[in-house]
C-alpha atoms as a PDB file:
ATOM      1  CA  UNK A   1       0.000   0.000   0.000  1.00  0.00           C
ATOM      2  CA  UNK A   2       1.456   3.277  -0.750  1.00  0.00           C
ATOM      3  CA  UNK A   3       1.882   5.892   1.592  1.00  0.00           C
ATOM      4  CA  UNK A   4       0.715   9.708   1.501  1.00  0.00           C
ATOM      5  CA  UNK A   5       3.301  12.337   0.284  1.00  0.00           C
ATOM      6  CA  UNK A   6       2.831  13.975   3.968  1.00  0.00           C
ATOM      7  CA  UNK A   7       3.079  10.377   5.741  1.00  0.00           C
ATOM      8  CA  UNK A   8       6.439   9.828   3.999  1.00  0.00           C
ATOM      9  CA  UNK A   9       7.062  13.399   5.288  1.00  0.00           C
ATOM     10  CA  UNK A  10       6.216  12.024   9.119  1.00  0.00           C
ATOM     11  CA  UNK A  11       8.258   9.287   8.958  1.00  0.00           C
ATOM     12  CA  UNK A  12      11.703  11.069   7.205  1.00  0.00           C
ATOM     13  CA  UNK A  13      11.426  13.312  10.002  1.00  0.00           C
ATOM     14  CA  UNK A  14      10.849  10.810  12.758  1.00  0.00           C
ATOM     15  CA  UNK A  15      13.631   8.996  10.779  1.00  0.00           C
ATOM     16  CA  UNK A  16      15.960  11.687  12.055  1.00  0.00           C
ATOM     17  CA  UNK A  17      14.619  11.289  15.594  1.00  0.00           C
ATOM     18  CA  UNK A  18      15.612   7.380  14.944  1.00  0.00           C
ATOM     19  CA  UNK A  19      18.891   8.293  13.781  1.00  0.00           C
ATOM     20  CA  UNK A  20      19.789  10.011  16.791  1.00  0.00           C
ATOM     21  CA  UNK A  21      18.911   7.805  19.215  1.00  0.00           C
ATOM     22  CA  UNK A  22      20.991   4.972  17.536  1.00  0.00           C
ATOM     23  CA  UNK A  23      23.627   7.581  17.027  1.00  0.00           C
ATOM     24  CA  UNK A  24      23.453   8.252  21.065  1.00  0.00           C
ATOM     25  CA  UNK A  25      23.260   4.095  21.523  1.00  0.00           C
ATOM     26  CA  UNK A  26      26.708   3.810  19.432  1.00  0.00           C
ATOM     27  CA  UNK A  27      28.181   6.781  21.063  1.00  0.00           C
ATOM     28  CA  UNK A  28      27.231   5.203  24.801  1.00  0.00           C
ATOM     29  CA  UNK A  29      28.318   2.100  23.536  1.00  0.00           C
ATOM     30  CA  UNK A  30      31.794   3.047  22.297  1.00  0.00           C
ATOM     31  CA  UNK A  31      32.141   5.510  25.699  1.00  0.00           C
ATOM     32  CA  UNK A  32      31.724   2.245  28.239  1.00  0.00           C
ATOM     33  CA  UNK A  33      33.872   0.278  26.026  1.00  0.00           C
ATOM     34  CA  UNK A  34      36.813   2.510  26.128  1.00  0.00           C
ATOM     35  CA  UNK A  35      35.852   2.384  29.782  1.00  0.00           C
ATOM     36  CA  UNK A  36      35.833  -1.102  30.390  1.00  0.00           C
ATOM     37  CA  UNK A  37      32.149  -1.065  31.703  1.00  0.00           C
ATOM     38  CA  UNK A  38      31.494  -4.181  30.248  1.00  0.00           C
ATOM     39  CA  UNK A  39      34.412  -5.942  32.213  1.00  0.00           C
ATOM     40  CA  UNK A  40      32.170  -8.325  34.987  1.00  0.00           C
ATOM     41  CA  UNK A  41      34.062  -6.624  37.823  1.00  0.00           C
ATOM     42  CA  UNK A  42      33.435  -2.506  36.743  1.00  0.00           C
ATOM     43  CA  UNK A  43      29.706  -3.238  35.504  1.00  0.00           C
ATOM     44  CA  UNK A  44      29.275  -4.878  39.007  1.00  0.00           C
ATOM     45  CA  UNK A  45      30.837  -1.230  40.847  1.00  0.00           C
ATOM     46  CA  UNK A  46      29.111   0.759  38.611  1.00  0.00           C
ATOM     47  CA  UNK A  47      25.514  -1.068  39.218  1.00  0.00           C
ATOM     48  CA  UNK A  48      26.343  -1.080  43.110  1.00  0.00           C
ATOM     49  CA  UNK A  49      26.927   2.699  42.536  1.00  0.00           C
ATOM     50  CA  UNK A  50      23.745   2.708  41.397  1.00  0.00           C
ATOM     51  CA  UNK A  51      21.831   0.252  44.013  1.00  0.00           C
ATOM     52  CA  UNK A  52      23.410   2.400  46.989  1.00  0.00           C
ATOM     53  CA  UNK A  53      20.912   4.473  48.952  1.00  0.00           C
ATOM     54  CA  UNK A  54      18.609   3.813  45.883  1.00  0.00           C
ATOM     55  CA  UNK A  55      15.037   4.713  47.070  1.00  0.00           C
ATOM     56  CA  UNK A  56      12.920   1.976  45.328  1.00  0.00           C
ATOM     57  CA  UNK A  57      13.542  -0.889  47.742  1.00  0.00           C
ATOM     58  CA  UNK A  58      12.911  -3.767  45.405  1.00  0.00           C
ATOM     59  CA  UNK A  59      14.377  -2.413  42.220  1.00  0.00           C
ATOM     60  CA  UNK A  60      17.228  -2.023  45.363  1.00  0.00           C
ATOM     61  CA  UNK A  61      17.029  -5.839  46.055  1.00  0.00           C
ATOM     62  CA  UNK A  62      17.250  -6.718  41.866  1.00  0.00           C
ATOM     63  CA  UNK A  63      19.901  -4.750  41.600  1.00  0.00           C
ATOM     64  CA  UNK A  64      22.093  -6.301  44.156  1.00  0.00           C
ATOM     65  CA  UNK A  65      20.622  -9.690  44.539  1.00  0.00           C
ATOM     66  CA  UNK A  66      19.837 -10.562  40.498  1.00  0.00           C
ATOM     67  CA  UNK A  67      22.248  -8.195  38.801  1.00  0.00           C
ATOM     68  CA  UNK A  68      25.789  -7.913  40.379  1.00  0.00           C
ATOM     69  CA  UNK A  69      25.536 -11.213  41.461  1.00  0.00           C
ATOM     70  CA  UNK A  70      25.522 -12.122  37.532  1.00  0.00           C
ATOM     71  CA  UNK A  71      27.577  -9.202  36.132  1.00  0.00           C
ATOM     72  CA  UNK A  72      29.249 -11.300  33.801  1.00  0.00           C
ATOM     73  CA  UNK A  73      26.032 -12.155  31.931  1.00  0.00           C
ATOM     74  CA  UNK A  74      24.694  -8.271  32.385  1.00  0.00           C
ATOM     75  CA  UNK A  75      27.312  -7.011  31.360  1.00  0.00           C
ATOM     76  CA  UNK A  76      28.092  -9.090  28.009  1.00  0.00           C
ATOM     77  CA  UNK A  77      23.625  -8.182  27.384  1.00  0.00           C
ATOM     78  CA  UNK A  78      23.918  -4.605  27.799  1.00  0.00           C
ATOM     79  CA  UNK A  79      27.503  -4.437  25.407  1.00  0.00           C
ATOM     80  CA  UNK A  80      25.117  -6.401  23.059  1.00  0.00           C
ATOM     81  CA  UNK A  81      22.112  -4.780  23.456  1.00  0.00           C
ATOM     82  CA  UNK A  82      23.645  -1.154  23.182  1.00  0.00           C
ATOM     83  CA  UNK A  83      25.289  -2.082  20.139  1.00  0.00           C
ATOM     84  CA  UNK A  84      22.385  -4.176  18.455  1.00  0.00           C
ATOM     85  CA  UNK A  85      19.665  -1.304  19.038  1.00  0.00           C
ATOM     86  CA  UNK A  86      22.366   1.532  18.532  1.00  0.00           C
ATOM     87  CA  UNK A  87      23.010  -0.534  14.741  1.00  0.00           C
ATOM     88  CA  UNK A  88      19.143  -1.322  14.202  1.00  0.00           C
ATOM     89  CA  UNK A  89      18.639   2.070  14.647  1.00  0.00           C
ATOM     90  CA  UNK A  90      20.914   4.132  12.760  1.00  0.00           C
ATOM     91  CA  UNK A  91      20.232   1.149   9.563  1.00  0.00           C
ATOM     92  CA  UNK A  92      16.384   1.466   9.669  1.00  0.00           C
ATOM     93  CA  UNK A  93      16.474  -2.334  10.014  1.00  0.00           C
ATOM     94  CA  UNK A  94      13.313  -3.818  12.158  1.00  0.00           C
ATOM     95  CA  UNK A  95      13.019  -0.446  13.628  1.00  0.00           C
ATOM     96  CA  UNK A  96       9.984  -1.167  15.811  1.00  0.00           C
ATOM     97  CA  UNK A  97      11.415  -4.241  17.227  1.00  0.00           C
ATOM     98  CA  UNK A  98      14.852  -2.179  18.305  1.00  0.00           C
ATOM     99  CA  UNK A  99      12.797   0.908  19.216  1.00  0.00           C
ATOM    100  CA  UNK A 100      10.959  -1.203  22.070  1.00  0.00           C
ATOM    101  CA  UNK A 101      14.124  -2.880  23.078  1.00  0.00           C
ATOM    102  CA  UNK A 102      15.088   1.343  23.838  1.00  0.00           C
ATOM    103  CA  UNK A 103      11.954   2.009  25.146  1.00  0.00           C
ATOM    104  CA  UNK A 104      12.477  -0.755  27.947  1.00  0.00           C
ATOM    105  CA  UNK A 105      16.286   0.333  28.076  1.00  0.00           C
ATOM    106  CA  UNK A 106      16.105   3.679  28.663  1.00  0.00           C
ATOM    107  CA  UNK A 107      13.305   2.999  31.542  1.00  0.00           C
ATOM    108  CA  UNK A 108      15.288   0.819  33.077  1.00  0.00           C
ATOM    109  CA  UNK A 109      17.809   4.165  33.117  1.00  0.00           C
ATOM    110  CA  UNK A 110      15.167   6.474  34.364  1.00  0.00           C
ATOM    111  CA  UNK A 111      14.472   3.634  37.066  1.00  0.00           C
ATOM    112  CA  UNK A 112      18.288   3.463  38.241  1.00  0.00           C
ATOM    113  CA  UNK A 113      18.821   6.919  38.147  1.00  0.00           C
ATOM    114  CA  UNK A 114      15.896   7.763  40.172  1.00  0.00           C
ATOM    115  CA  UNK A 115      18.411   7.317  43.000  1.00  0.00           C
ATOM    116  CA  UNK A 116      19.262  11.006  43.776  1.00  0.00           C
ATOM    117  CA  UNK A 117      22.727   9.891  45.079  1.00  0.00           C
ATOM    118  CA  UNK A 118      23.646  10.050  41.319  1.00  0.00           C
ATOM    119  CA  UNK A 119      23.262  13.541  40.646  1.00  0.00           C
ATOM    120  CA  UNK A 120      21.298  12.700  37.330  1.00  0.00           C
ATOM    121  CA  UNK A 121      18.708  14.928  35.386  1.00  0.00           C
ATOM    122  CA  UNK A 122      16.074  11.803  34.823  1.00  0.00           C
ATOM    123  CA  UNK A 123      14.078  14.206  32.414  1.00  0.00           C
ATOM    124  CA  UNK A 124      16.694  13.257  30.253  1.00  0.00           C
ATOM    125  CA  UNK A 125      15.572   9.814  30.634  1.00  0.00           C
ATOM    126  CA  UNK A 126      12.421  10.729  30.426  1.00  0.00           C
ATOM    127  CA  UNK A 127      12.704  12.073  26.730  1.00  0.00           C
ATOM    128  CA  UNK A 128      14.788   9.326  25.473  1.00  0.00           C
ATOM    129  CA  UNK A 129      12.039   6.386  26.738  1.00  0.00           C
ATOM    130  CA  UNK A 130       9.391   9.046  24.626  1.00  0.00           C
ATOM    131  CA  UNK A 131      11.554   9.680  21.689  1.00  0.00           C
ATOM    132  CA  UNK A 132      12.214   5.674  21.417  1.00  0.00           C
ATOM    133  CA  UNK A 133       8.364   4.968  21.931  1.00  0.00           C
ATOM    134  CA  UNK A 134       7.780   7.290  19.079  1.00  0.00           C
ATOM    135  CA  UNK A 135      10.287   5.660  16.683  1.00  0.00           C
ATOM    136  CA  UNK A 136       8.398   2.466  17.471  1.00  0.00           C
ATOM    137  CA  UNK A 137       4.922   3.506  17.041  1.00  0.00           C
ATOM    138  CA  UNK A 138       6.143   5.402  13.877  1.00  0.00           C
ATOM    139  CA  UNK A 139       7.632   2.670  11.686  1.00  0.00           C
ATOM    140  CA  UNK A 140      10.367   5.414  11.396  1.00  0.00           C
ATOM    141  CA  UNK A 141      12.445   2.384   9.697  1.00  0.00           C
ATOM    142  CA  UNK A 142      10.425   2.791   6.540  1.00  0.00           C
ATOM    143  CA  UNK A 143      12.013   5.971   5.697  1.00  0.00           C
ATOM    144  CA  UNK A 144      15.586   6.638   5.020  1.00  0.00           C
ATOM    145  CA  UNK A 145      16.306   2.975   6.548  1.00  0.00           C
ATOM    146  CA  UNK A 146      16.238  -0.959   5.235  1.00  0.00           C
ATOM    147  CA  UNK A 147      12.683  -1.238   6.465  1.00  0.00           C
ATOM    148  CA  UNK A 148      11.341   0.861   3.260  1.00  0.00           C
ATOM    149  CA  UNK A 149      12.906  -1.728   1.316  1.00  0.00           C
ATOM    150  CA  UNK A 150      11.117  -5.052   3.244  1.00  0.00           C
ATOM    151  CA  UNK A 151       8.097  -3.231   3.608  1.00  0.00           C
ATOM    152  CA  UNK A 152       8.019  -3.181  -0.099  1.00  0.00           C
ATOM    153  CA  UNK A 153       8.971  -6.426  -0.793  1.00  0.00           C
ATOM    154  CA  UNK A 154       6.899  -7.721   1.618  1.00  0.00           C
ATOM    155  CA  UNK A 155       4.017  -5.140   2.893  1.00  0.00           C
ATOM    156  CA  UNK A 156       3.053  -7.641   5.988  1.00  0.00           C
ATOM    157  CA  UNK A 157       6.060  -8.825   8.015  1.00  0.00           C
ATOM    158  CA  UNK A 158       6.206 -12.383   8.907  1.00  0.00           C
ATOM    159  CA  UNK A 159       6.205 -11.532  12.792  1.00  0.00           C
ATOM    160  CA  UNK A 160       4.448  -8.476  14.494  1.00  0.00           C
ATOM    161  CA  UNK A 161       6.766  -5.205  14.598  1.00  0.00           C
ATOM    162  CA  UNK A 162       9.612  -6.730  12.195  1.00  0.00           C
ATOM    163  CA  UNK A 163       9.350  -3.533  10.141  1.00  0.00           C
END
C-alpha cells in the first residue's frame, strides 16, 4: 500500500529522531567500552553505585541480589544490546522491534537513576524512553532505513513489529 506524500514526510522526520537515538546508543556504547564497563568486575561497581541508597527498595534488592551477582552475563547483554539497538537504529532495520528494546532500556535508566545519590537529570531519561516509543509507534524504519525496502517487498512482516 502506498503511503501519503505527507506520511512519507512524518516518517523522514521521525527517521531523524531514529537516527539520533541509535547515534546516542553507538556513542554510549563506544564511551563504556573505552571504559571497560562491560568488564564483569566494573559493571558490578558501577551497578552497586547505582543500588546504593537507591530509594525503590525492590528495584534495590534486583539490583544487588539478580544483577551484580551475575555481572558477567549483564554485562556481556547490555555491550550487546547497546550495540544491536544503537546498529538497528541508525540502519532502519526492524526499527519497531529495536525501538521497544530502547523504550524498555532507557526505563530501566530512568528507574536506576531515580536514585538522587547520582546527581542525574532523569528528564533526560524521560525524553529518550518518549523519543524511542515514538520511533516504534512510527515505523520510522520505513524511511531513510532498510525497512522501506522489506516493507516493499513484503508489505506484511512475517512476525508483528519486524518492520
Amino acid at each position: 500500500m502506498a503511503q501519503s506524500k505527507d506520511a512519507y514526510k512524518i516518517r523522514r522526520t521521525v527517521a531523524l529522531l531514529r537516527i539520533t537515538l541509535g547515534v546516542i546508543l553507538l556513542v554510549t556504547w563506544w564511551e563504556n567500552l573505552q571504559k571497560g564497563l562491560y568488564q564483569a568486575n566494573n559493571f558490578a561497581a558501577f551497578i552497586g553505585s547505582l543500588a546504593a541508597g537507591h530509594p525503590i527498595e525492590p528495584y534495590r534488592r534486583f539490583l544487588t541480589d539478580v544483577v551484580i551477582p551475575n555481572a558477567t552475563i549483564f554485562s556481556t547483554f547490555q555491550l550487546v544490546t547497546e550495540l544491536g539497538m544503537g546498529v538497528a537504529l541508525v540502519l532502519g532495520v526492524f526499527t519497531p522491534l529495536a525501538a521497544l528494546g530502547a523504550v524498555f532500556f532507557f526505563l530501566n535508566l530512568l528507574l536506576a537513576y531515580l536514585n538522587p545519590n547520582t546527581g542525574e537529570w532523569i528528564w533526560t531519561y524521560v525524553l529518550l524512553t518518549v523519543s524511542a516509543w515514538t520511533v516504534a509507534m512510527s515505523r520510522a524504519g520505513r524511511a531513510l532505513g532498510i525497512d522501506r525496502r522489506l516493507s516493499r517487498d513484503r508489505e506484511k512482516p512475517p512476525y508483528p513489529l519486524m518492520w
